[in-house]
N, C-alpha and C. Protein backbone atom coordinates (compact mmCIF):
# COMPACT_ATOMS: atom_id res chain seq x y z
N UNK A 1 0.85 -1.18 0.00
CA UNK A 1 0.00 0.00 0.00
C UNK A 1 0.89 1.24 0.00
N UNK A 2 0.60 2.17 -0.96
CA UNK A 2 1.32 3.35 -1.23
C UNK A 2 1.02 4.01 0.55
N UNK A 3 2.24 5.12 1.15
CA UNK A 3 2.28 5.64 2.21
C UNK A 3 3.16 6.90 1.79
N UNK A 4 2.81 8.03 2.11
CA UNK A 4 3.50 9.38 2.08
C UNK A 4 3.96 9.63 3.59
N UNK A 5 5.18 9.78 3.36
CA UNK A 5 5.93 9.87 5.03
C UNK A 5 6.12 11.90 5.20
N UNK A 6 5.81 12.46 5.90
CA UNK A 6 6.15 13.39 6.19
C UNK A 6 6.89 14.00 7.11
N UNK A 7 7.77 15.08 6.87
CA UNK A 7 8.92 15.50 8.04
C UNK A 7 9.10 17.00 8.24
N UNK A 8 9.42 17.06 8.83
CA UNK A 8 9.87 18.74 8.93
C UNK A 8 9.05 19.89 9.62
N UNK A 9 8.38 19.53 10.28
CA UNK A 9 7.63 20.53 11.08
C UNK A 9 8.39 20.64 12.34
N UNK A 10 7.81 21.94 13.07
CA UNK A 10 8.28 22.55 13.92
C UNK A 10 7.70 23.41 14.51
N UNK A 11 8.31 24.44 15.65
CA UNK A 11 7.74 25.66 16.18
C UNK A 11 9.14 26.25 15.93
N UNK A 12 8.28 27.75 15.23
CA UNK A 12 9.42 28.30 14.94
C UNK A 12 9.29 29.90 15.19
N UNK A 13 9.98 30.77 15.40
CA UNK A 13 9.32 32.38 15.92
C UNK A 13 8.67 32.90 13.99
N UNK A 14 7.90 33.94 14.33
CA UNK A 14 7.44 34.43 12.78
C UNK A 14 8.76 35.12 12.44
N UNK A 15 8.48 34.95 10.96
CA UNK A 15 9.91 35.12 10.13
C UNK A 15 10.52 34.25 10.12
N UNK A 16 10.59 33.71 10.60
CA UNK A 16 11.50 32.52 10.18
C UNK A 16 10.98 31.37 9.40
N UNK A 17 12.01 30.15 9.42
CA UNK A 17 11.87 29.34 7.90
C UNK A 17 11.74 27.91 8.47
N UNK A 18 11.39 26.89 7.76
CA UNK A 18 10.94 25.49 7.51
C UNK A 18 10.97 25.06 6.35
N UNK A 19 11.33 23.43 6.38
CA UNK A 19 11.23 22.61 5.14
C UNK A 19 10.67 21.78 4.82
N UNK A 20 9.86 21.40 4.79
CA UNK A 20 8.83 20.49 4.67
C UNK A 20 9.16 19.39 4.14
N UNK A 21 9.35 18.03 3.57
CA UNK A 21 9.34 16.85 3.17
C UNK A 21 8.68 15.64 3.15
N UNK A 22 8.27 15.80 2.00
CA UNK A 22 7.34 14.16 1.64
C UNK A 22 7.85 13.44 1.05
N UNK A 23 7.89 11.87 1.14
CA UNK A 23 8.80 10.64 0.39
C UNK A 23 7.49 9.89 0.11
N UNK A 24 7.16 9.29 -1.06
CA UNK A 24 6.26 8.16 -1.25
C UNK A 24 7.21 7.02 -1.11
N UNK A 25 6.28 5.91 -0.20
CA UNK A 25 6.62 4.68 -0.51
C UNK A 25 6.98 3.29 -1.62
N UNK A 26 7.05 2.68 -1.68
CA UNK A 26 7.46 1.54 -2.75
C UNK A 26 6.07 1.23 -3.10
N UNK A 27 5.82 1.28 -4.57
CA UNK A 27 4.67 0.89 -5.24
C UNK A 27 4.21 2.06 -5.90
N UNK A 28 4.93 3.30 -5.07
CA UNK A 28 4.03 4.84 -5.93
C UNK A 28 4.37 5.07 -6.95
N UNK A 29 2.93 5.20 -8.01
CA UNK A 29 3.92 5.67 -9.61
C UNK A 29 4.19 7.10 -9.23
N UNK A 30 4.79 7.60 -9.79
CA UNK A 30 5.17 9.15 -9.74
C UNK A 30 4.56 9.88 -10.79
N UNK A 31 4.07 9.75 -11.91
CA UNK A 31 3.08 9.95 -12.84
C UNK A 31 1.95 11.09 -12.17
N UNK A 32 1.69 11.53 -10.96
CA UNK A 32 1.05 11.81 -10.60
C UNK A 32 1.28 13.37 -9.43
N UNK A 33 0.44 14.47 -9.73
CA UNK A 33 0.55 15.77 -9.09
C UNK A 33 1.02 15.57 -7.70
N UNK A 34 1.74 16.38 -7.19
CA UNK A 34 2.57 15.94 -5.58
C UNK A 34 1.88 17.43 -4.91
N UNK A 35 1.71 17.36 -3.72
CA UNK A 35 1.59 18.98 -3.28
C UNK A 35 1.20 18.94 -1.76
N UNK A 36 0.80 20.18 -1.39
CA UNK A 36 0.69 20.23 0.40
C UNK A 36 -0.63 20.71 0.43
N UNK A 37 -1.33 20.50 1.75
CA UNK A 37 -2.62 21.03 1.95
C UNK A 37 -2.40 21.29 3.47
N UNK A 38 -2.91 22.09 4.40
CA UNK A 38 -3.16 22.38 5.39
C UNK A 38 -4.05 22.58 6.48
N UNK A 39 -4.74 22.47 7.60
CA UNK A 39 -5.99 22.40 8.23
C UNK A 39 -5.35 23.61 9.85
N UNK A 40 -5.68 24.09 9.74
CA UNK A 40 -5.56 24.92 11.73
C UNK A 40 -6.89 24.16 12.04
N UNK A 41 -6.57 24.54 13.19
CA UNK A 41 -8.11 23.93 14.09
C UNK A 41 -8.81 24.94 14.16
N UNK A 42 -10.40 24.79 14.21
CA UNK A 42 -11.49 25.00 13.27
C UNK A 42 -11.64 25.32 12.29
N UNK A 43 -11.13 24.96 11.70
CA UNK A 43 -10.58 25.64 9.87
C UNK A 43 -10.75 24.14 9.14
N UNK A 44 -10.92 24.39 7.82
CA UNK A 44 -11.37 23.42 6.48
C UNK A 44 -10.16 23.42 6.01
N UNK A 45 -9.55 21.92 5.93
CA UNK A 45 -8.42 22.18 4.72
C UNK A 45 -8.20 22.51 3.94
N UNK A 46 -7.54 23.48 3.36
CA UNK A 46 -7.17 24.24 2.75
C UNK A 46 -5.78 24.21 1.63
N UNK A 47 -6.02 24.18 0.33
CA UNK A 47 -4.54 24.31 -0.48
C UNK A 47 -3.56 25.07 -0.35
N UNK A 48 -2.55 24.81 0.02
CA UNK A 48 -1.56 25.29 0.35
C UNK A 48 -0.52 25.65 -1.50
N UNK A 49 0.25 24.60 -2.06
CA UNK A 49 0.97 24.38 -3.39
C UNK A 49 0.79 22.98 -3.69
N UNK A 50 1.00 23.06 -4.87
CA UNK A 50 1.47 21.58 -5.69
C UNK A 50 2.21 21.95 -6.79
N UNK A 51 2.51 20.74 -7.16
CA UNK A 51 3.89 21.03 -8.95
C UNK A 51 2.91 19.38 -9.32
N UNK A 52 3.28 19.80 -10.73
CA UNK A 52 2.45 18.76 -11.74
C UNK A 52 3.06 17.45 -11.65
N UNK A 53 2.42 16.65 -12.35
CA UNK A 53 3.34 15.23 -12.52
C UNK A 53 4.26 15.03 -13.10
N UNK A 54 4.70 16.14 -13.85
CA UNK A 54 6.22 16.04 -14.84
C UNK A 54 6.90 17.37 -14.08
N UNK A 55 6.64 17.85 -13.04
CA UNK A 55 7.21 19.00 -12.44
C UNK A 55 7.70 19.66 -13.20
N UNK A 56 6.78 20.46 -14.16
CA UNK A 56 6.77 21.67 -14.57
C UNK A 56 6.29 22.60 -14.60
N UNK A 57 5.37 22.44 -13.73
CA UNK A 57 4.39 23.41 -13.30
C UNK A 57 3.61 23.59 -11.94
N UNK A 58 4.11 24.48 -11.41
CA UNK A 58 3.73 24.67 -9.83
C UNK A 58 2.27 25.48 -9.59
N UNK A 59 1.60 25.23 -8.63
CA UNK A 59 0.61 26.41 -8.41
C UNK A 59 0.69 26.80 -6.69
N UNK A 60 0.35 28.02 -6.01
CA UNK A 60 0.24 28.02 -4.86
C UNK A 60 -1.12 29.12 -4.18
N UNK A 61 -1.40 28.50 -3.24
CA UNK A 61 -2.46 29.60 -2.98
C UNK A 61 -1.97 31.27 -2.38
N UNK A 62 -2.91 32.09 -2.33
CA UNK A 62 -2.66 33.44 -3.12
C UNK A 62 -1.60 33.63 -1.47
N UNK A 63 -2.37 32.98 -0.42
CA UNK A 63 -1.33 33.51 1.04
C UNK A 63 -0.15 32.68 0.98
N UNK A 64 0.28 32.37 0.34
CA UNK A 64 1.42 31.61 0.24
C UNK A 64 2.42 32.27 -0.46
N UNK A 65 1.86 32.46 -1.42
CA UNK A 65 2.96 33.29 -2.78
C UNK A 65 4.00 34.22 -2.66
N UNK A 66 5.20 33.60 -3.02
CA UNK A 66 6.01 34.64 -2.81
C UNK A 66 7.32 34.36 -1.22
N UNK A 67 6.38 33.69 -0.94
CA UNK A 67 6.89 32.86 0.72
C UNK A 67 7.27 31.46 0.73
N UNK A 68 6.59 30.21 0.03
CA UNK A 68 6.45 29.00 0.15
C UNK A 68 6.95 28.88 -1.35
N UNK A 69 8.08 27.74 -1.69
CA UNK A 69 8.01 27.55 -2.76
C UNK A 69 8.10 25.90 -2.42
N UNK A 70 7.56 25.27 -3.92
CA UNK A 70 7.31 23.93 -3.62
C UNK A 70 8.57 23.29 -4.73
N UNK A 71 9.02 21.96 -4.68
CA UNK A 71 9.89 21.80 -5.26
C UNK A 71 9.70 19.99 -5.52
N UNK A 72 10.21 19.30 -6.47
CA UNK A 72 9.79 17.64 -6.56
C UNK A 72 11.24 17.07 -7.24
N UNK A 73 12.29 16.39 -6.00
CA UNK A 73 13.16 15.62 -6.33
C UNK A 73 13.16 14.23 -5.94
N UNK A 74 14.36 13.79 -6.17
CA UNK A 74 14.07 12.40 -6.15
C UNK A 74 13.48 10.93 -7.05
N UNK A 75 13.58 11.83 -8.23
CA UNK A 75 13.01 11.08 -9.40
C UNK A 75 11.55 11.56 -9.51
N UNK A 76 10.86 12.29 -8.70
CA UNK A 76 9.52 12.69 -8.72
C UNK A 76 8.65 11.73 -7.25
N UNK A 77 9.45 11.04 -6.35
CA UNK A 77 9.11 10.58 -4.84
C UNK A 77 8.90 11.21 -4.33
N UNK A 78 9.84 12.44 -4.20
CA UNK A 78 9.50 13.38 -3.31
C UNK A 78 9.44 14.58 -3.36
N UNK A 79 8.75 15.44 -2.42
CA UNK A 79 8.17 16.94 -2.39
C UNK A 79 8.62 17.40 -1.51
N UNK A 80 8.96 19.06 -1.68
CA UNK A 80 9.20 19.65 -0.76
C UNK A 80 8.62 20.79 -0.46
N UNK A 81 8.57 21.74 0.81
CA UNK A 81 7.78 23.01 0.60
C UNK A 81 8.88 23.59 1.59
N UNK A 82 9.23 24.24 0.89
CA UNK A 82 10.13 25.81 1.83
C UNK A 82 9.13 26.51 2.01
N UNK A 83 9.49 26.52 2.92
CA UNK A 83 8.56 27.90 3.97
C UNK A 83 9.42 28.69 4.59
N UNK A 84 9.38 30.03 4.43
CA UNK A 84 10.13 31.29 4.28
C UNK A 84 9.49 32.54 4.99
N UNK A 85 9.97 33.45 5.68
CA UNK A 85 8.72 34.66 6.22
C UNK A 85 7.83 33.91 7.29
N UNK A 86 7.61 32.96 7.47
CA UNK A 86 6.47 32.08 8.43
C UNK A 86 5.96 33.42 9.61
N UNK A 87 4.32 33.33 9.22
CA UNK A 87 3.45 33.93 10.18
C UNK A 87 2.78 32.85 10.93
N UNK A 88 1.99 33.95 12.13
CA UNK A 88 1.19 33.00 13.23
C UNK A 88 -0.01 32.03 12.59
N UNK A 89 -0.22 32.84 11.22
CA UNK A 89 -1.73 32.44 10.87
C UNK A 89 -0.94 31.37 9.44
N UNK A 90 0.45 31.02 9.73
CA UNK A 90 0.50 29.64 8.72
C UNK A 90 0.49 28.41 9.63
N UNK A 91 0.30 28.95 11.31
CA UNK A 91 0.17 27.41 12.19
C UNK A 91 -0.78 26.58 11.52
N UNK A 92 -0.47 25.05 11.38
CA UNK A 92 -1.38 24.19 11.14
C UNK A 92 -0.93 22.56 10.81
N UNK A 93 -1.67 21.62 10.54
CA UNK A 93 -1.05 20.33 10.42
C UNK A 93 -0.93 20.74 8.75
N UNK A 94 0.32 20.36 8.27
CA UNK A 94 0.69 20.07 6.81
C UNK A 94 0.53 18.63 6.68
N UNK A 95 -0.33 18.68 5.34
CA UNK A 95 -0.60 17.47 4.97
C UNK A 95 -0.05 17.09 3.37
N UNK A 96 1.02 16.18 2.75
CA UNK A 96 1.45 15.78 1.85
C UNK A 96 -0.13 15.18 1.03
N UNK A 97 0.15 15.37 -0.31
CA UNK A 97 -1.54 14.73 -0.95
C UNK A 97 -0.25 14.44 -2.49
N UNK A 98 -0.66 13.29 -3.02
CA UNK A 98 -0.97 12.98 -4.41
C UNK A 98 -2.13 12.59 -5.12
N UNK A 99 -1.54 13.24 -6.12
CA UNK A 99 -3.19 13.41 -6.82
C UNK A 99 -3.60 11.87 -8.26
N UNK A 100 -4.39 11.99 -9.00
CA UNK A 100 -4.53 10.80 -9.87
C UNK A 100 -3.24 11.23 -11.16
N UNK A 101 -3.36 9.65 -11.41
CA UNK A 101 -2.30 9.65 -12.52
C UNK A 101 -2.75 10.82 -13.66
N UNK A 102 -1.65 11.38 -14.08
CA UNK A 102 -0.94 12.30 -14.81
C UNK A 102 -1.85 13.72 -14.35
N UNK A 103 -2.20 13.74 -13.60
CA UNK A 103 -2.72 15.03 -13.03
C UNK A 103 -1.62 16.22 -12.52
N UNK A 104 -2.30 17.72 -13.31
CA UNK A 104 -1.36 18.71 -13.24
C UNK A 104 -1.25 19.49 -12.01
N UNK A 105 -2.41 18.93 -11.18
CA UNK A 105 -2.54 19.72 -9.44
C UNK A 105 -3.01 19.13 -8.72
N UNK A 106 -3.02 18.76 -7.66
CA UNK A 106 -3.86 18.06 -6.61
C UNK A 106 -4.78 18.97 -6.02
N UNK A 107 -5.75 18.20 -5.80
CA UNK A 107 -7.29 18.85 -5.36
C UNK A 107 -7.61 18.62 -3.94
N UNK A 108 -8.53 18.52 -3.32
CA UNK A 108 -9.31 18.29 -2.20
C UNK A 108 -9.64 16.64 -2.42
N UNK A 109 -9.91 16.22 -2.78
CA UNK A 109 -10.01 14.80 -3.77
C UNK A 109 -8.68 13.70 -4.33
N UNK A 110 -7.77 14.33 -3.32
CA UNK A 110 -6.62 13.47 -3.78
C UNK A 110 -6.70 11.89 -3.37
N UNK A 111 -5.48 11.13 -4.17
CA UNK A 111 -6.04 10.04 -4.00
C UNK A 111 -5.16 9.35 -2.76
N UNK A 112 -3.99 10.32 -2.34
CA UNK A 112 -2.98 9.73 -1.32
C UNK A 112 -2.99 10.76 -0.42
N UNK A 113 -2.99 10.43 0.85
CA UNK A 113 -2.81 11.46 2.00
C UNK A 113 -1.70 11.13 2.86
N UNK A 114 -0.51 11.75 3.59
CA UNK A 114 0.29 11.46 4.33
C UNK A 114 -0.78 11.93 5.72
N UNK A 115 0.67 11.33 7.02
CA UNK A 115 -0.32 11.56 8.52
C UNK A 115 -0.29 13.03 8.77
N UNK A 116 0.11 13.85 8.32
CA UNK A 116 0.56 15.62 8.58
C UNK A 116 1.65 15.79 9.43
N UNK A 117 2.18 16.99 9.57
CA UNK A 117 3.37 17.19 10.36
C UNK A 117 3.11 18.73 11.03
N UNK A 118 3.42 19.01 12.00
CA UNK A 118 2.51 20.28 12.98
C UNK A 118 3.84 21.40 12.25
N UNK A 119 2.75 22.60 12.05
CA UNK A 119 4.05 23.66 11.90
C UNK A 119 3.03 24.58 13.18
N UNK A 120 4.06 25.26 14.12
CA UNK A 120 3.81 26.23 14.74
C UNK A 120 4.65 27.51 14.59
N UNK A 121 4.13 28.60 14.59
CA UNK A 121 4.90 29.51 14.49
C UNK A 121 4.38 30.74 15.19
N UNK A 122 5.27 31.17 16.11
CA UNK A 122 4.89 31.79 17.25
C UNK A 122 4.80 33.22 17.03
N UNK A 123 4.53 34.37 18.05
CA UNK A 123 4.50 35.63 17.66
C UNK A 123 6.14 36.20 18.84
């Protein structure tokens, strides 16, 4: 069974930086959109970035931009999200998602979810 491992969270003061990392397990095609999603508590998960299945094309949501860049090495296994500038209001569980084969973004509807990894970031 495909598994997305996630790493890199933390508490960190605002302004400052994090790296995020997702690895798929043995069996994952890579054919498929890689990206991050996020939830705070009482809050709806929410898109954070993704890069396509041939990583050439990134998208990120509009509070992100400019701060978070997303990146896919490793033959296309794995994802990354720099996080850069970090505010109070980017606390939340990061969640790794792949999306269906040859898909150019992952949705709300993805078909792989990692367990999340806590980012806190303090004032």
């Amino acid at each position: 069974q495909v598994q997305l491992a996630e790493s890199g969270g933390g508490l960190v003061q605002a302004g400052g930086s994090l790296r995020l990392s997702c690895t798929a397990s043995e069996g994952f095609f890579k054919t498929r959109a890689m990206g991050w999603f996020r939830q705070a508590p009482g809050k709806e998960r929410e898109f954070v970035a993704s890069v396509s299945w041939h990583g050439g094309s990134e998208r990120y949501a509009d509070s992100v931009k400019g701060r978070f860049t997303i990146s896919r090495l490793n033959a296309g296994i794995s994802v990354y999200l720099q996080m850069n500038s970090l505010k109070p209001e980017d606390t939340a569980v990061y969640y790794c998602a792949a999306g269906s084969y040859y898909s150019d973004y992952v949705t709300s509807t993805a078909d792989y979810w990692g367990q999340g990894t806590q980012v806190t970031v303090s004032t």
